[in-house]
Structures are given as structure tokens and as C-alpha cells.
Protein backbone atom coordinates (compact mmCIF):
# COMPACT_ATOMS: atom_id res chain seq x y z
CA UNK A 1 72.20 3.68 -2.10
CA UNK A 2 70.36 5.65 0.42
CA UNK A 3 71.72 8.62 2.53
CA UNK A 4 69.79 8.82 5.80
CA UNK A 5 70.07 12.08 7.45
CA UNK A 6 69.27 12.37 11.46
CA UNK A 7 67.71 15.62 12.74
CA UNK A 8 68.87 18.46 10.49
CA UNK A 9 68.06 22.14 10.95
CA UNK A 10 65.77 22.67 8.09
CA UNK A 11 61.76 23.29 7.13
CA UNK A 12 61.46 19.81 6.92
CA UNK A 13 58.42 19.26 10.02
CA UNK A 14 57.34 22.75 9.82
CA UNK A 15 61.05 23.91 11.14
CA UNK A 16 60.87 21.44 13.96
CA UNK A 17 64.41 20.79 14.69
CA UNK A 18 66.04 24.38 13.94
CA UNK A 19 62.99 26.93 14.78
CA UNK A 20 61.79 24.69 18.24
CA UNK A 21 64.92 25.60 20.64
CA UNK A 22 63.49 22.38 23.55
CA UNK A 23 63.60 19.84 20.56
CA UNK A 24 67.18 21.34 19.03
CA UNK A 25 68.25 20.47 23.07
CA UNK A 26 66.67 17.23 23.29
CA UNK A 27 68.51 16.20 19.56
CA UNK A 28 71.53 17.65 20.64
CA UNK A 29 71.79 15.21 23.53
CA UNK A 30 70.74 12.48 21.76
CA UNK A 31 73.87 12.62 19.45
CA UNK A 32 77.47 11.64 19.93
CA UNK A 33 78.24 15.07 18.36
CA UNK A 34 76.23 16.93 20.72
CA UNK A 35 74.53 19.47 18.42
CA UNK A 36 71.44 19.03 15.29
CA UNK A 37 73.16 18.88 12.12
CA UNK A 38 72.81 21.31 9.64
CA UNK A 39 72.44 20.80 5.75
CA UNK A 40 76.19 21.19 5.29
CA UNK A 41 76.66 18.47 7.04
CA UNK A 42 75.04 16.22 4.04
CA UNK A 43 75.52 17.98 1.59
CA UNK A 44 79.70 16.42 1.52
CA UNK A 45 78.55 12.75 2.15
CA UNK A 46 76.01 12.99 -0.81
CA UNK A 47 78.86 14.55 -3.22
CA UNK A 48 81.47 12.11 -1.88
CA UNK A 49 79.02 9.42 -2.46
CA UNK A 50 78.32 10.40 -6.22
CA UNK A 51 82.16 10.33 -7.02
CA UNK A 52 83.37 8.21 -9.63
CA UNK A 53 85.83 6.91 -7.02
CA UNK A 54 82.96 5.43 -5.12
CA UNK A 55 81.57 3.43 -7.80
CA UNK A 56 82.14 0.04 -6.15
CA UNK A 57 79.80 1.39 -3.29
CA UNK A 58 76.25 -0.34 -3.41
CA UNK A 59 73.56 -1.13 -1.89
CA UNK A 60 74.36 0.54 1.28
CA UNK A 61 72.45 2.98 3.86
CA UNK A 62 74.66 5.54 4.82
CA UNK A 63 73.73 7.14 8.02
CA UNK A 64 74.39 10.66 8.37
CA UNK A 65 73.23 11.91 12.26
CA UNK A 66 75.95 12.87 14.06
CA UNK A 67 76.43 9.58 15.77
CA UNK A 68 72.89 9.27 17.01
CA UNK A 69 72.94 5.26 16.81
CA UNK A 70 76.44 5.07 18.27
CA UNK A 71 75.74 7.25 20.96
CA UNK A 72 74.19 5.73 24.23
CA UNK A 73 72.26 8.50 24.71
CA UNK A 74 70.78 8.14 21.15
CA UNK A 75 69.80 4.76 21.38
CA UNK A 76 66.26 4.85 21.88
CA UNK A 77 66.47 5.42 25.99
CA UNK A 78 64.95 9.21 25.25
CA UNK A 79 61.59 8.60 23.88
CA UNK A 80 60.56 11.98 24.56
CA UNK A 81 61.58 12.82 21.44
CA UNK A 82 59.14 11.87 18.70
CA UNK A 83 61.91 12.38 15.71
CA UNK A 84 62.17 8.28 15.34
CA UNK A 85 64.51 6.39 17.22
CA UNK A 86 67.77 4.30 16.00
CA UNK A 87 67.94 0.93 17.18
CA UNK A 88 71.73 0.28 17.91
């Protein structure tokens, strides 16, 4: 199983995403949710995910961005934004 956070507010890219206010913007309109996640936003999935309850889940990637592939504005029509872009 893979967890596969979106742009989250942390060091990872030298602080890109939390410490760059333009790119936090651009994120934020790239996502259903309107807003950069933050790391308590994954942390949840990846404990739900490790529960015995969920022990018939396999072999998935579980997407964790705010609802930047379901979002039309997330879909790859702001390329702007060098963060990778989520076919739909």
C-alpha cells in the first residue's frame, strides 16, 4: 500500500509549499479543498490505514491531496506549478 500525499506544508523542497506564500496560492487553487494540506492531514489516513480493521486493504494507492485530481482546477490545466500534476 502506498499513501500519496499532495502538496503538504513541510521542509520537504526546501519549505516550498509552506515557507513560499505564491506557490501555497497557486496549490491552494489547484485543490478541491482550497488550501495546502498540512501533516495532520496524513498523519489520520496513515493510522487508519495500519488498523487491524483494514487488513483486507491491499495493493492500493491512497491519495491524500485535498482533492487535487478531482478538482478541475487540479487537473493538470495549471502548469505553472512545477509540484507534478494528477492526471484525472
Amino acid at each position: 500500500m502506498v499513501v500519496a500525499p499532495g502538496a503538504i506544508q513541510t521542509d520537504f523542497s526546501g519549505g516550498m509549499v509552506r515557507d513560499n506564500p505564491e506557490v501555497n496560492r497557486q496549490v491552494a487553487e489547484m485543490t478541491a479543498l482550497g488550501r495546502a494540506g498540512v501533516p495532520d492531514d496524513v498523519g489520520p489516513t496513515i493510522a487508519a490505514l495500519l488498523s487491524h480493521e483494514n487488513g483486507w486493504v491491499n495493493g492500493q494507492r491512497i491519495e491524500v491531496s485535498g482533492g487535487a485530481a478531482l478538482s478541475a482546477r487540479g487537473s493538470c490545466q495549471n502548469k505553472r506549478l512545477s509540484l507534478g500534476c494528477h492526471a484525472a
